[in-house]
N, C-alpha and C. Protein backbone atom coordinates (compact mmCIF):
# COMPACT_ATOMS: atom_id res chain seq x y z
N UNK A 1 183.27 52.71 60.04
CA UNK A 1 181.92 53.11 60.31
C UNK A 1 181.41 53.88 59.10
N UNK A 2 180.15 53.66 59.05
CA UNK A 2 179.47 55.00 57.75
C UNK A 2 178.22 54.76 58.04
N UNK A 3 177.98 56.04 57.49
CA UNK A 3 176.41 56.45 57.26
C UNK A 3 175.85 56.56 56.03
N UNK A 4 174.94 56.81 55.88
CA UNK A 4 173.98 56.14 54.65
C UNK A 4 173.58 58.00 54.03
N UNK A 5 173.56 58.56 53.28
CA UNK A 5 173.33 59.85 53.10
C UNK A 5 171.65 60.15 52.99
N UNK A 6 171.17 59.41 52.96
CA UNK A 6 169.44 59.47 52.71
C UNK A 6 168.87 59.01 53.82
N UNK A 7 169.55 58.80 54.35
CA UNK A 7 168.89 58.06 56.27
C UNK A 7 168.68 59.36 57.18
N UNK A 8 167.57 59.49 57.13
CA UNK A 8 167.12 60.76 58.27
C UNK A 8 167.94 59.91 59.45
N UNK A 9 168.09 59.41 60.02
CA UNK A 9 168.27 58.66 61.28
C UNK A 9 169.77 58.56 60.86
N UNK A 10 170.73 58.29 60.77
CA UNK A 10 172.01 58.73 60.25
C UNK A 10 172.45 60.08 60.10
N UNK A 11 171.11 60.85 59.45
CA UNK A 11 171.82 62.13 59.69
C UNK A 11 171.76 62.89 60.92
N UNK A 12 170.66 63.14 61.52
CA UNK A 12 170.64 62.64 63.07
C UNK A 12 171.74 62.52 64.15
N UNK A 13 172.07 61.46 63.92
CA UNK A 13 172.96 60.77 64.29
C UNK A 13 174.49 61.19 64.72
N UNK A 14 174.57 61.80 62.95
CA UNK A 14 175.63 62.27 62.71
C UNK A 14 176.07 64.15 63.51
N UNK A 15 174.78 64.67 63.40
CA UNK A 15 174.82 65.82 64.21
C UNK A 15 174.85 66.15 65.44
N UNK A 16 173.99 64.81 66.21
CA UNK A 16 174.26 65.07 67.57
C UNK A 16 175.22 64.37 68.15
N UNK A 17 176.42 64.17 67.08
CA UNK A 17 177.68 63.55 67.41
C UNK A 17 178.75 65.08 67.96
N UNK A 18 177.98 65.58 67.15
CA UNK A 18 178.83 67.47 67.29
C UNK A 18 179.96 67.62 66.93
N UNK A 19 180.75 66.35 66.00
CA UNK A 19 181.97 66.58 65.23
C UNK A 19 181.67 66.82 63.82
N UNK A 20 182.54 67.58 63.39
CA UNK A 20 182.73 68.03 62.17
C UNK A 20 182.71 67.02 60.81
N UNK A 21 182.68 66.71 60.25
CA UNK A 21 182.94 65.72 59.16
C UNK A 21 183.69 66.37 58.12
N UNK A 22 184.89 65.90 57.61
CA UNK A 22 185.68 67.00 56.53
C UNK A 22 185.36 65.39 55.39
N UNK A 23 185.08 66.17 54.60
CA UNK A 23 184.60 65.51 53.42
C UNK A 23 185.95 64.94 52.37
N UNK A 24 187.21 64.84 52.23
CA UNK A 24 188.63 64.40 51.48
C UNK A 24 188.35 64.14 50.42
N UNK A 25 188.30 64.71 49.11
CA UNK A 25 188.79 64.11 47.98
C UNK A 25 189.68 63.06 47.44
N UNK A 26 190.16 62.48 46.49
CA UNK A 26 190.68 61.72 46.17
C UNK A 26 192.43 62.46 46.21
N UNK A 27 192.02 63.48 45.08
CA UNK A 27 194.01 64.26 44.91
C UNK A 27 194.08 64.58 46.84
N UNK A 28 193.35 64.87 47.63
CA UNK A 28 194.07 65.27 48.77
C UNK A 28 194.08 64.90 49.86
N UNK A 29 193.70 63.27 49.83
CA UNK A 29 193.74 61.72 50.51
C UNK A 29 195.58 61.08 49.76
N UNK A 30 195.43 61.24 48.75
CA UNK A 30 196.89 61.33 47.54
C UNK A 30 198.07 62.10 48.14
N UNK A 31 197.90 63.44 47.79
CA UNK A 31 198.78 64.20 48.68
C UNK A 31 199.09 64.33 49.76
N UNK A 32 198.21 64.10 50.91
CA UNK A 32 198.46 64.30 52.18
C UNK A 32 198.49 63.10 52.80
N UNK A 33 198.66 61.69 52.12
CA UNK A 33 199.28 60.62 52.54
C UNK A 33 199.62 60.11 54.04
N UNK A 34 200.77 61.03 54.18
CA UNK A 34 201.76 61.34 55.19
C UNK A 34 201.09 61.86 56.48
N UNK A 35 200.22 62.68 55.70
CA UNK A 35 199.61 63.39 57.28
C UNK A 35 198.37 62.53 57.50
N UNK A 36 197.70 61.81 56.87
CA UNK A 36 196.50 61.32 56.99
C UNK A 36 196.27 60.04 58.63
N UNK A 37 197.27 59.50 58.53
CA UNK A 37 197.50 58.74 60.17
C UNK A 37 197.53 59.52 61.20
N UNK A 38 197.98 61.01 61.51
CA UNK A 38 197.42 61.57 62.07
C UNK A 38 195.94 62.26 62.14
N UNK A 39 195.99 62.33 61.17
CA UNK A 39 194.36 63.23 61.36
C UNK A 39 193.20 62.00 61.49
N UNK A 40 193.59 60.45 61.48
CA UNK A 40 192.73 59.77 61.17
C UNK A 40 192.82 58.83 62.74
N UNK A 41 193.58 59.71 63.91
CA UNK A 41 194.29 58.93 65.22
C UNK A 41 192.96 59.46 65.91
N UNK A 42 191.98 58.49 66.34
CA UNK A 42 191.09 58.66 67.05
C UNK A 42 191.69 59.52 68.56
N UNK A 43 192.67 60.07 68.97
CA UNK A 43 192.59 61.00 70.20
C UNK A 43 193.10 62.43 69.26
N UNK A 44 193.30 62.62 67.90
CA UNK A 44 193.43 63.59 67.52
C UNK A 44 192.11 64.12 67.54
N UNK A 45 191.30 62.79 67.02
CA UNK A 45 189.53 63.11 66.49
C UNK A 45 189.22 64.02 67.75
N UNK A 46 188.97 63.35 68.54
CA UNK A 46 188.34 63.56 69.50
C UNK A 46 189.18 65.31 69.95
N UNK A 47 190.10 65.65 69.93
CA UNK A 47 190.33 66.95 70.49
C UNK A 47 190.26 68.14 69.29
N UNK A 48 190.18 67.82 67.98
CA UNK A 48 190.17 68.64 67.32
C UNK A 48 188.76 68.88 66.45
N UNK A 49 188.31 67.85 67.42
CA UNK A 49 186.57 67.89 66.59
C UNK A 49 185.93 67.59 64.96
N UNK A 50 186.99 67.34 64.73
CA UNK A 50 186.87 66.52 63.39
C UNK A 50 187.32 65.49 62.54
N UNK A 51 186.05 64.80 61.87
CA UNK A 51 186.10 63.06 61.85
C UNK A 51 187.02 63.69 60.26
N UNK A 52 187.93 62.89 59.70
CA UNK A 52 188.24 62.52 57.82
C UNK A 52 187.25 62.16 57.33
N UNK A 53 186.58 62.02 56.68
CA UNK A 53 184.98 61.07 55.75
C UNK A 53 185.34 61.24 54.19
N UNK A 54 184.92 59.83 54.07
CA UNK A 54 185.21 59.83 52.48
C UNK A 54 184.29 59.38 51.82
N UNK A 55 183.29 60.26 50.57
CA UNK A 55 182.44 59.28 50.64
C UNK A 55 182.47 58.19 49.34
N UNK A 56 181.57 57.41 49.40
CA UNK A 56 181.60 56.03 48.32
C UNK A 56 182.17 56.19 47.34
N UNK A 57 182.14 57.41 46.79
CA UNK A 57 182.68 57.46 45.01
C UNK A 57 184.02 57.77 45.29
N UNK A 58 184.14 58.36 46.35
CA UNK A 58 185.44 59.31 46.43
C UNK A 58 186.66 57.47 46.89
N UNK A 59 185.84 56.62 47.68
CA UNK A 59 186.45 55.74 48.35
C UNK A 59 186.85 54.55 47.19
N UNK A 60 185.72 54.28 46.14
CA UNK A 60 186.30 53.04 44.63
C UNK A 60 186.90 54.11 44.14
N UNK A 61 186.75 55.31 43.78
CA UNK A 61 187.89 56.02 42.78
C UNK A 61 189.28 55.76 43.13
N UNK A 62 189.78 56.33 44.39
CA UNK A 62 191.00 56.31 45.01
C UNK A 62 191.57 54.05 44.88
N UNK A 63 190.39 53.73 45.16
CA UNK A 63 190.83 51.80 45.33
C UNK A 63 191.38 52.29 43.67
N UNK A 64 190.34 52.65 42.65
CA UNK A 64 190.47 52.03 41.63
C UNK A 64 191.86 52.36 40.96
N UNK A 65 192.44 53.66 41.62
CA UNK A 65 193.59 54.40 40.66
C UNK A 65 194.41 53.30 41.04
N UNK A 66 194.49 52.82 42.26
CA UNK A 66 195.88 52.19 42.99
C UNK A 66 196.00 50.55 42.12
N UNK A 67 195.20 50.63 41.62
CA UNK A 67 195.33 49.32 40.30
C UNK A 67 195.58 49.28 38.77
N UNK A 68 195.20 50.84 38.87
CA UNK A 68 195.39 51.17 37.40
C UNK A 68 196.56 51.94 36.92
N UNK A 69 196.99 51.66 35.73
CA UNK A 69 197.87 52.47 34.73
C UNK A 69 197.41 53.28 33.87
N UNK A 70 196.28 53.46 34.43
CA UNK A 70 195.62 54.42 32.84
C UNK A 70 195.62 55.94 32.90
N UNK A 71 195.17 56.71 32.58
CA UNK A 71 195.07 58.51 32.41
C UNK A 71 195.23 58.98 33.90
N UNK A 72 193.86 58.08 34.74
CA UNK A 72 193.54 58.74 35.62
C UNK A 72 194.85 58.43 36.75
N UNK A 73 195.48 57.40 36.90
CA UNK A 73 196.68 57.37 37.55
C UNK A 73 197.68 57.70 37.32
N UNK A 74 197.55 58.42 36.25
CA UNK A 74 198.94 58.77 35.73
C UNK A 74 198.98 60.24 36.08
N UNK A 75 197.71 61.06 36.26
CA UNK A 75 197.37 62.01 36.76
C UNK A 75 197.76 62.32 38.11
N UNK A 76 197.07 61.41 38.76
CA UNK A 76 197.13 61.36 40.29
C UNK A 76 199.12 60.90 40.62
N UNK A 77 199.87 60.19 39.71
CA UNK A 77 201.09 60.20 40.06
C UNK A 77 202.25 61.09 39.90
N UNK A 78 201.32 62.56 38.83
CA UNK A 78 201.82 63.84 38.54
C UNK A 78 202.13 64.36 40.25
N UNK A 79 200.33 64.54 40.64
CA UNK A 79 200.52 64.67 42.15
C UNK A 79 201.33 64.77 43.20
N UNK A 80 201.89 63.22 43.37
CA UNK A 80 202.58 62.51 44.13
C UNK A 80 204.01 62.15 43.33
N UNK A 81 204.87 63.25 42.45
CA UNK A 81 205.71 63.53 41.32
C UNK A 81 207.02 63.59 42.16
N UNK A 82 207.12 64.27 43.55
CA UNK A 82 208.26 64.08 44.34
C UNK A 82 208.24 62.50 44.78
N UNK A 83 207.54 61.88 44.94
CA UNK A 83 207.78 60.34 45.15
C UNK A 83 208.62 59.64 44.63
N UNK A 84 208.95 58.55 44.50
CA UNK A 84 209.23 57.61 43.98
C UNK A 84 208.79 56.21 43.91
N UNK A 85 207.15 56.58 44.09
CA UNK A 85 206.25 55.22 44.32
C UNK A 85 204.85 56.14 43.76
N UNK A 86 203.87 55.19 43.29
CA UNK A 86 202.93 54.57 42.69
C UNK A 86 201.46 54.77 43.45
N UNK A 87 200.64 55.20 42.98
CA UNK A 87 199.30 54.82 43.35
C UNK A 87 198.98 53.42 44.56
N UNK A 88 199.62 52.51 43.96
CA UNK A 88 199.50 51.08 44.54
C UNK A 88 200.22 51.21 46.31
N UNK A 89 201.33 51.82 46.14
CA UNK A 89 202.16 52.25 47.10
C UNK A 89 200.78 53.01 48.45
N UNK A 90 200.83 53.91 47.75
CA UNK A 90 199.31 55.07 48.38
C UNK A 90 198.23 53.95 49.20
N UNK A 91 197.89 53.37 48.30
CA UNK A 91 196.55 52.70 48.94
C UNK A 91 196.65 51.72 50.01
N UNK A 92 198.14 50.82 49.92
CA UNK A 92 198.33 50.27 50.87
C UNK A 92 198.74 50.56 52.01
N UNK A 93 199.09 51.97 51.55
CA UNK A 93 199.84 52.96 52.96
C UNK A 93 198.49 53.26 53.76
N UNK A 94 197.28 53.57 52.81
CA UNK A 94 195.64 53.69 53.37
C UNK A 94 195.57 52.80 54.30
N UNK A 95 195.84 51.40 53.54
CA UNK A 95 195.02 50.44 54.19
C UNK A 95 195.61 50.28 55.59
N UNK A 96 196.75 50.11 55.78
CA UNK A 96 197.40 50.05 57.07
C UNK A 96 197.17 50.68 57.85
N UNK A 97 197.28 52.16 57.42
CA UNK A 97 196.57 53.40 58.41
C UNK A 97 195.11 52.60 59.14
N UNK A 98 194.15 52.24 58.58
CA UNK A 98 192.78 51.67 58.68
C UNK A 98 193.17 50.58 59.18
N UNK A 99 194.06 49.79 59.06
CA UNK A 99 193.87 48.77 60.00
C UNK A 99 194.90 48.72 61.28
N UNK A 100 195.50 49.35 61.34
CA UNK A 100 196.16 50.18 62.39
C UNK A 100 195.25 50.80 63.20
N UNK A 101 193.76 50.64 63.14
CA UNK A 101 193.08 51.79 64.37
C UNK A 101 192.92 52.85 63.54
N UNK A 102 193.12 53.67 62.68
CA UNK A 102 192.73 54.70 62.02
C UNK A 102 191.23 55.20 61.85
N UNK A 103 190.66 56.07 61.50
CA UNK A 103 189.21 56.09 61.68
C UNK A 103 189.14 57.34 60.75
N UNK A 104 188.23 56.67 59.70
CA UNK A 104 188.26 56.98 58.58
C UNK A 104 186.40 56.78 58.29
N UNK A 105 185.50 58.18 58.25
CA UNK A 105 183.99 57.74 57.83
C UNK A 105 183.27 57.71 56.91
N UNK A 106 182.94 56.41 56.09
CA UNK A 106 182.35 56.51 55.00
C UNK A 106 180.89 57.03 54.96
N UNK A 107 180.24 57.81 53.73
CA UNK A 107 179.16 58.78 53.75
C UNK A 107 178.73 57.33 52.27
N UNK A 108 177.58 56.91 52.64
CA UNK A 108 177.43 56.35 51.51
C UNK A 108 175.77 57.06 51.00
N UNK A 109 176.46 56.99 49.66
CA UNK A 109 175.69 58.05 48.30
C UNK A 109 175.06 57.22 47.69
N UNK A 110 175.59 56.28 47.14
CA UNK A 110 174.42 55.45 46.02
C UNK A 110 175.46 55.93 44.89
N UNK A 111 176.08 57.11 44.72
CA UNK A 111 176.59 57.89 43.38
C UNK A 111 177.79 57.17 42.84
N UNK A 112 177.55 56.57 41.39
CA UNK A 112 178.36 55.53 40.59
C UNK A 112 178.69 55.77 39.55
N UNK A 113 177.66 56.75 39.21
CA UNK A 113 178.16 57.21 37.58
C UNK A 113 176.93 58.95 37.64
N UNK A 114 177.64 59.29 36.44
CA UNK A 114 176.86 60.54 36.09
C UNK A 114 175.50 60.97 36.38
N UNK A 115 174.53 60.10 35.80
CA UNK A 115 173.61 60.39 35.98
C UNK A 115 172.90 60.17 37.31
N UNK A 116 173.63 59.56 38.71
CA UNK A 116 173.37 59.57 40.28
C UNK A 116 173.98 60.72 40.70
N UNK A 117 175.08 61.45 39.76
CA UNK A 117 175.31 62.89 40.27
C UNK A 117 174.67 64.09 39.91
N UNK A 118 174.13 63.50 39.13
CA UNK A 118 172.77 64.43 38.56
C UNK A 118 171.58 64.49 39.15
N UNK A 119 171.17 63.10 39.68
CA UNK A 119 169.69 63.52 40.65
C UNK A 119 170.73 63.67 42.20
N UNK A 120 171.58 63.05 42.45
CA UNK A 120 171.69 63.85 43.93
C UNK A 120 171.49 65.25 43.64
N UNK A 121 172.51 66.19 42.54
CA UNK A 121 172.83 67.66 42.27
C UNK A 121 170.87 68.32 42.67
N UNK A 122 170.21 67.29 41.86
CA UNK A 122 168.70 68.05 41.99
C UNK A 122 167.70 67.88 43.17
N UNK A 123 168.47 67.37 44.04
CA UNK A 123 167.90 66.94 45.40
C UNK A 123 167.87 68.49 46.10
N UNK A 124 169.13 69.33 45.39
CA UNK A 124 169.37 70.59 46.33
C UNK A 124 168.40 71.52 46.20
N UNK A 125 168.58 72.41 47.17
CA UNK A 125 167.73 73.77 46.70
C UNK A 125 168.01 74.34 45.12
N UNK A 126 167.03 74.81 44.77
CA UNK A 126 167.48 75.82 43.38
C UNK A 126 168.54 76.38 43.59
N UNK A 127 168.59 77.37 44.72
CA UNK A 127 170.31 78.19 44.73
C UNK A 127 171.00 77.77 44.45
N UNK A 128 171.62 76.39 45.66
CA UNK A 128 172.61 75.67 45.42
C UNK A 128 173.02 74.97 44.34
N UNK A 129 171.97 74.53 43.81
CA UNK A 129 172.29 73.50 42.33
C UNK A 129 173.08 74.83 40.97
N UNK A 130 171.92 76.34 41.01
CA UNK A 130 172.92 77.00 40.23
C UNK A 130 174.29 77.13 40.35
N UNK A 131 174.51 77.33 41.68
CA UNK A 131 175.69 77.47 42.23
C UNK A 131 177.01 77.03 42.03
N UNK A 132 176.27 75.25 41.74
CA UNK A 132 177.27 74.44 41.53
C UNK A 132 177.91 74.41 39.84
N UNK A 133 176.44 74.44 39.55
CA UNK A 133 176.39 74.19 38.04
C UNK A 133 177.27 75.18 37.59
N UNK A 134 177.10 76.70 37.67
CA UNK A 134 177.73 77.62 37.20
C UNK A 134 179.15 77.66 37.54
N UNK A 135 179.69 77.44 38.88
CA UNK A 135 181.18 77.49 38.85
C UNK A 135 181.72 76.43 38.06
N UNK A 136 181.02 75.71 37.78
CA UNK A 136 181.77 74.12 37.15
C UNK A 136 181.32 74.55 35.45
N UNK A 137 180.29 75.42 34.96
CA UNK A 137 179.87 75.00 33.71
C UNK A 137 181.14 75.64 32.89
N UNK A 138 181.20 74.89 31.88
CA UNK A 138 182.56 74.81 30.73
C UNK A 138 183.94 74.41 31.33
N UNK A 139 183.81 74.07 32.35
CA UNK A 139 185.33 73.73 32.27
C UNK A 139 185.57 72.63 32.65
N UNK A 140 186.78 72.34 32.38
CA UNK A 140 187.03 70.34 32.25
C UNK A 140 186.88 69.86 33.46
N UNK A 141 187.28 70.46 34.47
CA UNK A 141 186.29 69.35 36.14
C UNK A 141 185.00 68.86 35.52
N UNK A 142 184.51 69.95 34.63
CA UNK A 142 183.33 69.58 35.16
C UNK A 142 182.86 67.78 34.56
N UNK A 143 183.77 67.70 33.97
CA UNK A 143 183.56 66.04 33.32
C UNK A 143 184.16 65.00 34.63
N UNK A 144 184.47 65.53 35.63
CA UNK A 144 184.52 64.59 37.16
C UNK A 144 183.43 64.78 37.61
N UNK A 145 182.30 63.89 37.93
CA UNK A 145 181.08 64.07 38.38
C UNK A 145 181.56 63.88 39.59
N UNK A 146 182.61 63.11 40.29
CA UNK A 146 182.57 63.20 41.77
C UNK A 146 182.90 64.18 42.51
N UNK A 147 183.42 65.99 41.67
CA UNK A 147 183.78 66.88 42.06
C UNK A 147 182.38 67.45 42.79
N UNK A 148 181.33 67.26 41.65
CA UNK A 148 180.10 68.04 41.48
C UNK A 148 178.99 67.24 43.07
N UNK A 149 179.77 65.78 42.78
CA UNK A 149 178.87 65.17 43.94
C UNK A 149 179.26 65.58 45.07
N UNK A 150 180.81 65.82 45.16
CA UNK A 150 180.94 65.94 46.45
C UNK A 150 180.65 67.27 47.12
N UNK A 151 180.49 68.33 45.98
CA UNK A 151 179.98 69.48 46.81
C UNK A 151 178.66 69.37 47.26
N UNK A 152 177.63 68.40 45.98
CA UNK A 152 176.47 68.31 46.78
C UNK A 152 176.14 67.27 48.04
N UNK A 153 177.00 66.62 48.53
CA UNK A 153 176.92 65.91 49.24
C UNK A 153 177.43 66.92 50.71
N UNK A 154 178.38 67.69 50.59
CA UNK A 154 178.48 68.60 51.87
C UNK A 154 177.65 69.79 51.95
N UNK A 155 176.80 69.77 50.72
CA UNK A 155 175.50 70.89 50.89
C UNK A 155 174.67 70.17 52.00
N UNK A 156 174.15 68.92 51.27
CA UNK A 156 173.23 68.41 52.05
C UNK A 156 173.41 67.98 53.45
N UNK A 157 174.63 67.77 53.47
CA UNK A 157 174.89 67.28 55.22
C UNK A 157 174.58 68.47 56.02
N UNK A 158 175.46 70.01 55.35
CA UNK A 158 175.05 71.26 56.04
C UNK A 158 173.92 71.68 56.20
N UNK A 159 173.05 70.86 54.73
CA UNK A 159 171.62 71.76 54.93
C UNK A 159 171.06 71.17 56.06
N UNK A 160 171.50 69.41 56.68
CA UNK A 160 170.51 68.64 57.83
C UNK A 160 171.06 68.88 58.90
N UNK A 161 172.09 70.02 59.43
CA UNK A 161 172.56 70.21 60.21
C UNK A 161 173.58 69.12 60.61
N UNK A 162 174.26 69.06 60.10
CA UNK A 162 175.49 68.16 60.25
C UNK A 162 176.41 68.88 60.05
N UNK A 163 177.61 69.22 60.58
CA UNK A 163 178.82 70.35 60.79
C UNK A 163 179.68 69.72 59.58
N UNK A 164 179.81 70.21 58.46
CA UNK A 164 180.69 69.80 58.00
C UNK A 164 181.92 70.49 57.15
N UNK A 165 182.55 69.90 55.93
CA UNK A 165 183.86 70.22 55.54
C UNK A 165 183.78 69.92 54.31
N UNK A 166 185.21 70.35 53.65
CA UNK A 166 185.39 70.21 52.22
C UNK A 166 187.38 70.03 52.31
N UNK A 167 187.60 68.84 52.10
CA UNK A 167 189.58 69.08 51.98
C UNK A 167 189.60 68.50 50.60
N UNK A 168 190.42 69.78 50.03
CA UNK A 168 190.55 69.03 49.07
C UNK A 168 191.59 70.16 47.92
N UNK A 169 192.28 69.89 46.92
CA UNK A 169 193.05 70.77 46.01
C UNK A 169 192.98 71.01 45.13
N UNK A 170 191.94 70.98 44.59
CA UNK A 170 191.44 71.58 43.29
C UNK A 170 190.46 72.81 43.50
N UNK A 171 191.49 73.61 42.88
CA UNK A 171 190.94 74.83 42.93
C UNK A 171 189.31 75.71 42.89
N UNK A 172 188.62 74.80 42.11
CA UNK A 172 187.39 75.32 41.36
C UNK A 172 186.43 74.25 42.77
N UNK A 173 186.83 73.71 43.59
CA UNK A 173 186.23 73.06 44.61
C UNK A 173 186.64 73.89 45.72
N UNK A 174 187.72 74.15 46.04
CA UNK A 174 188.11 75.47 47.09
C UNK A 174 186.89 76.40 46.97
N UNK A 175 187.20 76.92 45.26
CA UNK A 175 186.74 78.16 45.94
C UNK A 175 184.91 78.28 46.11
N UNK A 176 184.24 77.17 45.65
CA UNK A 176 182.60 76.68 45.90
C UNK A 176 182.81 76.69 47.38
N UNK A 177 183.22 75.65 47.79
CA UNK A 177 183.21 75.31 49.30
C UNK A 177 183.49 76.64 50.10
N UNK A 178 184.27 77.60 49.75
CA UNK A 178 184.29 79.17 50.47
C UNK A 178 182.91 79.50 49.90
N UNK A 179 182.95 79.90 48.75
CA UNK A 179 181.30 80.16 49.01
C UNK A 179 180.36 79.94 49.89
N UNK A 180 179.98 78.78 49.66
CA UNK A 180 178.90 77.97 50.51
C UNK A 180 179.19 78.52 51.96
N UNK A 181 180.17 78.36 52.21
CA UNK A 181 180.22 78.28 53.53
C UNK A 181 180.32 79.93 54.31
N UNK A 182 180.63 80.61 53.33
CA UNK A 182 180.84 82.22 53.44
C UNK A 182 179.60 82.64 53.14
N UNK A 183 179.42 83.17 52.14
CA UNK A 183 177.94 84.07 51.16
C UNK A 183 177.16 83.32 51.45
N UNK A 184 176.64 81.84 51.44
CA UNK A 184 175.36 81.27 51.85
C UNK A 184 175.58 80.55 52.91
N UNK A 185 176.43 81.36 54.01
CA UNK A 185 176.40 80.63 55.12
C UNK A 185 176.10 79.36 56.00
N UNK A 186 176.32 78.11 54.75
CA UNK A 186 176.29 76.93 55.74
C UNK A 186 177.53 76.78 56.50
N UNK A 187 177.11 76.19 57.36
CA UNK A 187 178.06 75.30 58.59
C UNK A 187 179.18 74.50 57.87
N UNK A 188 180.17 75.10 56.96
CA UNK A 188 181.56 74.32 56.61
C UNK A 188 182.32 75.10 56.24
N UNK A 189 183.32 73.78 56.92
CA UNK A 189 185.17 74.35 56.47
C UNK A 189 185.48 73.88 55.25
N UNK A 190 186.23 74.78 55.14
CA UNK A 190 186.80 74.92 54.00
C UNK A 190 188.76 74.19 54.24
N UNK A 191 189.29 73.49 53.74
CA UNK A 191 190.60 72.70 53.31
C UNK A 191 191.58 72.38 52.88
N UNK A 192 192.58 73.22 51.96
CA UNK A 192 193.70 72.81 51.54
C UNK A 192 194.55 72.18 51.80
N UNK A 193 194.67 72.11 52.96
CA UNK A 193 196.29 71.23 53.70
C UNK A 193 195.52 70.48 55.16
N UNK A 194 196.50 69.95 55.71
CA UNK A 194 195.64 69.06 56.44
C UNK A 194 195.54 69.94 57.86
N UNK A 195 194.31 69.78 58.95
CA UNK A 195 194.01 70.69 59.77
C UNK A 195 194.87 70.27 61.07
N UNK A 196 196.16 69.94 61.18
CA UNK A 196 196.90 69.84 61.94
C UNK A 196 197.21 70.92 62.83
């Protein structure tokens, strides 16, 4: 299932569903592998009040590592360093989960490259956009635009009243998502490990 992120009627939708949406990154869809068939078991959903959602960029990034040999998988297999398997390994372990009944919600963005993370980023309030900009400005995340999208993408769900989340292990995304959700009090959790 997914929703469209610019659809008043989707977002809607999505709120008077009254579950949570935890937003998953790529490294902690990667890491938490193992736990992800549970958290993705529609009678977990349902008692613990919150859906997994991944959205579009976050969903070809993760396809794309599990094919590739290049920087970015070699990164992501630092990660997953106690293993003894592969990106490729990961995704098919995804896919099964998903076709096993798993329930997994895509948030679709439009966001493909840089400059769609740049007008979503300016869609936000002034606050928020400093917000983002400044914890991220100079440092090397900040050349992952899907870090930057995905915080603005759980701004905006919070700002339409949609309950949402942030899981994920990179640090400089932790500690935004406490922000937000602390000092400018929107409606989200915050994620490191899985909410078991």
């Amino acid at each position: 299932m997914s929703f469209k992120l610019g659809d008043p009627l989707d977002l809607e939708r999505m709120a008077k569903t009254g579950y949570r949406y935890i937003l998953m990154d790529t490294c902690f869809v990667v890491k938490e592998i193992d736990s992800l068939a549970r958290l993705c078991d529609p009678s977990f959903i349902k008692s613990s009040g919150r859906v997994p959602s991944l959205c579009d960029f976050t969903l070809r990034e993760f396809r794309s590592l599990s094919g590739s040999g290049g920087k970015e998988a070699a990164i992501m297999n630092k990660i997953v360093r106690e293993r003894s398997f592969g990106m490729g390994h990961i995704w098919r372990k995804y896919q099964r989960m998903i076709d096993s009944g798993g329930v997994v919600i895509t948030i679709d963005t439009g966001v493909s490259s840089r400059a769609e993370t740049n007008r979503l980023i300016h869609e936000l309030d002034r606050g928020y956009r400093r917000l983002i900009l400044s914890r991220y400005s100079g440092h090397r995340s900040r050349g992952n635009p899907y870090d930057l999208a995905l915080a603005a993408v759980a701004i905006l769900l919070a700002s339409s009243g949609v309950k949402s989340g942030v899981a994920t292990t990179d640090r400089r995304l932790l500690e935004l998502a406490r922000e937000l959700g602390g000092e400018c009090g929107l409606d989200m959790e915050v994620w490191s490990r899985p909410w078991l």
